[in-house]
Protein backbone atom coordinates (compact mmCIF):
# COMPACT_ATOMS: atom_id res chain seq x y z
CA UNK A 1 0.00 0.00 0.00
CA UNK A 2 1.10 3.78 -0.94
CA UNK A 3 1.50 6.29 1.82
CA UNK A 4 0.69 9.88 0.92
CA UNK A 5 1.33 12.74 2.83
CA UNK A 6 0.52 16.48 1.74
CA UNK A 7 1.58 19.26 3.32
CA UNK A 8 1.51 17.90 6.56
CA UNK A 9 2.12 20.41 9.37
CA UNK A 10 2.29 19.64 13.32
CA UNK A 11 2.09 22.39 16.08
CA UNK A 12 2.19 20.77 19.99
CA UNK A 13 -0.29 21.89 22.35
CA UNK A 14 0.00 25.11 24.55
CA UNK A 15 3.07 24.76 27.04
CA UNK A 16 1.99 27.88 28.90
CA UNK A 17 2.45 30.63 26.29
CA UNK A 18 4.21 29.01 23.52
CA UNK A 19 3.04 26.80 21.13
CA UNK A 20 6.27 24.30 19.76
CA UNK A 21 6.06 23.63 15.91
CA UNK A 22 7.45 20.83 15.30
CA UNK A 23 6.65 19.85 11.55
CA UNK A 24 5.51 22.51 8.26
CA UNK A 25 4.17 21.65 4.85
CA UNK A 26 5.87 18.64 4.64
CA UNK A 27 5.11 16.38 1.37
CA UNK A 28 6.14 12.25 1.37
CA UNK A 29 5.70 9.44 -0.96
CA UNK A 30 6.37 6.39 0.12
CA UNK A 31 5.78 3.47 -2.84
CA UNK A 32 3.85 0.12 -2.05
CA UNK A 33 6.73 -2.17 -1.13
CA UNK A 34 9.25 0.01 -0.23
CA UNK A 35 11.60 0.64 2.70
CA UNK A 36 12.26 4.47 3.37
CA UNK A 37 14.30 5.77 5.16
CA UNK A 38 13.49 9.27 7.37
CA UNK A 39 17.09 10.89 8.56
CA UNK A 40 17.70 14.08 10.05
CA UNK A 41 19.00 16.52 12.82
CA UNK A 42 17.77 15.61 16.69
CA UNK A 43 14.36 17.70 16.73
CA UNK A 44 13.23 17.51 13.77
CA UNK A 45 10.44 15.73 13.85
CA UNK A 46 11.00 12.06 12.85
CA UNK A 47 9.30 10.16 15.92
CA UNK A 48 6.42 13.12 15.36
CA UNK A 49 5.70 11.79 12.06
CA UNK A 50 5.75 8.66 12.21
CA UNK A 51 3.42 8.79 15.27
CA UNK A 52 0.93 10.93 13.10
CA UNK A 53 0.98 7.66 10.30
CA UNK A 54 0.31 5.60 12.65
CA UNK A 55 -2.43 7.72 14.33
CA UNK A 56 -1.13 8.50 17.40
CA UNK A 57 -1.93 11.91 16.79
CA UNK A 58 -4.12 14.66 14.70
CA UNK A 59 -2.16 16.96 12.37
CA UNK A 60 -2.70 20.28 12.92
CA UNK A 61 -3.44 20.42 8.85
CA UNK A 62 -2.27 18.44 5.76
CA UNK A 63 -3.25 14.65 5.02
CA UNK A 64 -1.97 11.12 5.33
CA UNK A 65 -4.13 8.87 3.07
CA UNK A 66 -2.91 4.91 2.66
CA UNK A 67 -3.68 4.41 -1.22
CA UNK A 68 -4.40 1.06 -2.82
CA UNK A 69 -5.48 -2.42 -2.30
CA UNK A 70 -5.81 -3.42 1.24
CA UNK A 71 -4.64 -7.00 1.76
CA UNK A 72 -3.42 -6.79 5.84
CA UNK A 73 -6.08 -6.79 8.91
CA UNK A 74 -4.93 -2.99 10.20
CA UNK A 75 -3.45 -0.21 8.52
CA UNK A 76 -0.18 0.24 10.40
CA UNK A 77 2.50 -0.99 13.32
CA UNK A 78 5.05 0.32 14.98
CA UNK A 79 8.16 -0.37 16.40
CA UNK A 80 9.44 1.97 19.02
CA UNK A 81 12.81 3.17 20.33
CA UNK A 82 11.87 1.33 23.54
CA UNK A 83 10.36 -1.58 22.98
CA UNK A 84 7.43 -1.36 25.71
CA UNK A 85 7.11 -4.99 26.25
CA UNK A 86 5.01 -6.04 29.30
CA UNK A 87 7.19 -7.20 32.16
CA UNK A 88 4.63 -10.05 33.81
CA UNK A 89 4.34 -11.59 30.06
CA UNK A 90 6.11 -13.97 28.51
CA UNK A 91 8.21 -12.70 25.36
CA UNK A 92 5.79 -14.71 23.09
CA UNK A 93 2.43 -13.45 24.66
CA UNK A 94 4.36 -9.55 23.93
CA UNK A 95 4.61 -10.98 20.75
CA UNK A 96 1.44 -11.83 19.88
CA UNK A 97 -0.33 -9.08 22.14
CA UNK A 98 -2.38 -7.97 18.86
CA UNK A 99 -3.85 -11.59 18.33
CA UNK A 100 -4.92 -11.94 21.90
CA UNK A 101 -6.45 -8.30 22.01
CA UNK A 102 -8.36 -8.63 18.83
CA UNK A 103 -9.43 -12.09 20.27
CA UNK A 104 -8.24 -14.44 17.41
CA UNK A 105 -9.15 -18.51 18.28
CA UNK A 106 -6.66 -19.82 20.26
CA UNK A 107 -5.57 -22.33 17.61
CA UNK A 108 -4.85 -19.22 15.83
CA UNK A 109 -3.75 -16.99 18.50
CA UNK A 110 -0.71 -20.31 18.87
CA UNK A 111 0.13 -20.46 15.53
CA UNK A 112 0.65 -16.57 15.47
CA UNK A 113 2.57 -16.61 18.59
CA UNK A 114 5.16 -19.26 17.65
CA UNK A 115 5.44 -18.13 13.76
CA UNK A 116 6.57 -14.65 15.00
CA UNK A 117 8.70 -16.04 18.21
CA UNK A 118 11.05 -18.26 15.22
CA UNK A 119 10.86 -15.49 12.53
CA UNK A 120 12.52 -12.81 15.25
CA UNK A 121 14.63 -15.96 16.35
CA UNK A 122 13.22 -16.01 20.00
CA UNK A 123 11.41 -19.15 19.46
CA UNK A 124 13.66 -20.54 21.90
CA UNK A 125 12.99 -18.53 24.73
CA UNK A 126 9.58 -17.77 24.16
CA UNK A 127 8.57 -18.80 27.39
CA UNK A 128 11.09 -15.96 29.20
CA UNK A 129 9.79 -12.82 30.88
CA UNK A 130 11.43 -9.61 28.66
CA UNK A 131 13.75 -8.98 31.96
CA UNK A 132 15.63 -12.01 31.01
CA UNK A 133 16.51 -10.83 27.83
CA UNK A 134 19.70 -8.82 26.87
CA UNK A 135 18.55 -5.33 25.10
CA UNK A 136 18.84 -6.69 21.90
CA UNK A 137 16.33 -9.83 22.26
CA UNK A 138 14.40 -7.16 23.51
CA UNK A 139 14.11 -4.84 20.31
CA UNK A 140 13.64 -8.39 18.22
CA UNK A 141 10.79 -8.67 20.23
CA UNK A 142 9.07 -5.35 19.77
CA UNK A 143 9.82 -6.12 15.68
CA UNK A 144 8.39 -9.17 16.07
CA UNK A 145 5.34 -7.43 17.85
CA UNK A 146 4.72 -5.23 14.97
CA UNK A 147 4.52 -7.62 12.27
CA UNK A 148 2.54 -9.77 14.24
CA UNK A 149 -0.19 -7.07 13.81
CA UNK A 150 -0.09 -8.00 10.27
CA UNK A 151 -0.37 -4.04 8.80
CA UNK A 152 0.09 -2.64 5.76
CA UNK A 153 3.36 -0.35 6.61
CA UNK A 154 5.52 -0.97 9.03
CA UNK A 155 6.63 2.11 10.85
CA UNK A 156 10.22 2.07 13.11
CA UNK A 157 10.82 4.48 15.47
CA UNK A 158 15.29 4.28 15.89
CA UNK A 159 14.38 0.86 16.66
CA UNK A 160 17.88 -0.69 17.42
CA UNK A 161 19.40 3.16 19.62
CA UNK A 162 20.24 1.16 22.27
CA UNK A 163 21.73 -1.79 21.51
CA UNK A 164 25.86 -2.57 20.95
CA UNK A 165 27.31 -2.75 17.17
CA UNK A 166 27.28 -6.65 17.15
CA UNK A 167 23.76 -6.95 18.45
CA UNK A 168 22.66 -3.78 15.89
CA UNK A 169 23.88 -5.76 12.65
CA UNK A 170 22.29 -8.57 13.66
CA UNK A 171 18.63 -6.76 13.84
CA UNK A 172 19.56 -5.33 10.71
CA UNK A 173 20.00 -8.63 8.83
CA UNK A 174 17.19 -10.00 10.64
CA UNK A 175 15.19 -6.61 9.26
CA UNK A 176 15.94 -7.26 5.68
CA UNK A 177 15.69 -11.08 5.83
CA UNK A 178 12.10 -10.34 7.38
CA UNK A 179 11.52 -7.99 4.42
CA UNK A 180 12.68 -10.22 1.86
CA UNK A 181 10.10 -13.26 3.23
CA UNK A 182 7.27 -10.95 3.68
CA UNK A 183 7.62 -7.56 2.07
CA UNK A 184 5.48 -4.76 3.65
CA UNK A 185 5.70 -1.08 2.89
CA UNK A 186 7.91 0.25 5.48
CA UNK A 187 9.26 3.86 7.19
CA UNK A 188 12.23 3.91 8.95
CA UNK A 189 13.71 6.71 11.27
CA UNK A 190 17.01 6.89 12.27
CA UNK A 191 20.03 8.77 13.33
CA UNK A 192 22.64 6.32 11.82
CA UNK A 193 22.89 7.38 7.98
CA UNK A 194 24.64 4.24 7.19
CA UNK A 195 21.92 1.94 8.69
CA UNK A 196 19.49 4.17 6.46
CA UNK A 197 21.15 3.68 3.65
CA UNK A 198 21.98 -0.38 4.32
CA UNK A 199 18.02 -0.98 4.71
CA UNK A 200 16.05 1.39 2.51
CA UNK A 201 15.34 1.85 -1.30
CA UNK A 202 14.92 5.94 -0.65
CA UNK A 203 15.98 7.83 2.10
CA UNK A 204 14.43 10.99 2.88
CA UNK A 205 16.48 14.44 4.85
CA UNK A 206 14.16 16.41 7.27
CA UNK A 207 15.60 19.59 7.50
CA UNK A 208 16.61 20.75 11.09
CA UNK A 209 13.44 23.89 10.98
CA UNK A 210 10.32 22.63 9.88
CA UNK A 211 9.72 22.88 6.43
CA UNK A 212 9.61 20.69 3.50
CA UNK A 213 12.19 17.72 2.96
CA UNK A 214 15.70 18.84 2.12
CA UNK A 215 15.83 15.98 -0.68
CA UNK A 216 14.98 12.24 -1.03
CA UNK A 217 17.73 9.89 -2.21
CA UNK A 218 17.75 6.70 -3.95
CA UNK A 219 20.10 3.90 -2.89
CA UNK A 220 20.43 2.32 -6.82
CA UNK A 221 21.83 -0.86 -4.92
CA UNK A 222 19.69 -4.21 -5.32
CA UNK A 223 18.70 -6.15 -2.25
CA UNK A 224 19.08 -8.12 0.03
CA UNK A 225 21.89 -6.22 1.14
CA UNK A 226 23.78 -7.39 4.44
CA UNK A 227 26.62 -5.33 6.28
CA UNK A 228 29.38 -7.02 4.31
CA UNK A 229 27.95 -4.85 1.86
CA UNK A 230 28.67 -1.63 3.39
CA UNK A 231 31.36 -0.67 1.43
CA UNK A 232 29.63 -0.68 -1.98
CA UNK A 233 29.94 1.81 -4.62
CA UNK A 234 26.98 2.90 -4.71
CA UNK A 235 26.03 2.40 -0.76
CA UNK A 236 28.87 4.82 -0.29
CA UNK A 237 27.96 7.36 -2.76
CA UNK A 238 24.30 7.76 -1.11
CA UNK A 239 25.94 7.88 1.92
CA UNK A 240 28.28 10.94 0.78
CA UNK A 241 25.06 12.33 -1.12
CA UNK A 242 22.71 12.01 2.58
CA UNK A 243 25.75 13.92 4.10
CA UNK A 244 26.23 16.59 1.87
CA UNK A 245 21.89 16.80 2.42
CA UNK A 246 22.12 17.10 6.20
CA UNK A 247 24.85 19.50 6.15
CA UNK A 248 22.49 21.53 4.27
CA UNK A 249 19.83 21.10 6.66
């Protein structure tokens, strides 16, 4: 499914006198299928916008329309910088928390929970409670939350911030091998330019004011990509291209 977004503008409520903008006339495309790729300066309004897609939020004016064929049960999912999981739950009951709310069979409700458990590779320890789990079993949890909702787009909120290199590449792999089995339209936001440019077809710069999108750049690299692949020709030159783009911003 197509997300369209049309000058899309954001002002927070009232904190005493002032009212924070945080977002202004912003215009996004992001193409059924495809992984992109939101960077930009801290405060510019990434975790906003995604938060607005996925409803969490009214935008002060502009439009986000979903365009096309729906084929998923709900519209979006998010994964979020912390994961959130519930700490008297097991890591697959976090898992499937969307099948259990929306009161699938429990036949079902099973098969959901252990399909997403092996896909994140938690399958294993399924049966743990989150505060067990090092900090990156913890973020492959909260992915494998979100496509357990079975949505349309996927949306990621700096979903591996807090985990250590080794543990990051291996979320990253397990992102794109995820992708590759069950391909969902998907928006990423994240500091790390590399990572942006390593999982997404089109990366987009927010500028560091609100305003319109500095520029949107495509990685002309074919996937699956892994981080052996991270010093690619072209991976590099999008990187030096997303640079030169927040430099501007």
């Amino acid at each position: 499914m197509r997300l369209e977004i049309r000058r899309l503008s954001f002002t927070h409520p009232t904190h005493g006198r002032r009212k924070v903008e945080v977002l202004r006339d912003l215009d996004l495309t992001v193409e059924d299928g495809e992984v992109h790729a939101i960077v930009g300066p801290n405060g510019c309004g990434k975790s906003t916008l995604l938060r607005l897609v996925a409803g969490l939020g009214e935008p002060t004016s502009g439009t986000i329309e979903f365009v096309g064929i729906r084929h998923h049960e709900n519209l979006t999912s998010m994964v979020f910088e912390d994961p959130g999981l519930v700490p008297w739950w097991d890591v697959g009951r976090n898992i499937a928390t969307s099948a259990e709310l929306s009161k699938k069979p429990r036949p079902l409700y099973e098969r959901i929970r252990a399909f997403h458990s092996a896909q994140v590779g938690l399958d294993a320890i399924r049966n743990r409670l989150p505060g067990t789990l090092s900090r990156g079993q913890q973020s492959m949890a909260g992915q494998g939350r979100a496509f357990a909702h079975d949505a349309e787009v996927i949306l990621l909120d700096e979903p591996f911030a807090h985990v250590d290199a080794m543990a990051r590449a291996r979320l990253q792999e397990e992102l794109e091998t995820h992708w590759q089995l069950d391909p969902r339209t998907a928006v990423l936001a994240t500091h790390d330019v590399t990572e942006a440019v390593l999982l997404a077809d089109r990366v987009s710069v927010m500028p560091a004011t609100p305003g319109p999108l500095v520029t949107t750049v495509t990685v002309d690299v074919g996937r699956p990509r892994t981080t052996l692949d991270r010093g690619h020709p072209g991976l590099r030159a999008a990187v030096a291209a997303i640079r030169s783009a927040l430099a501007r911003a």
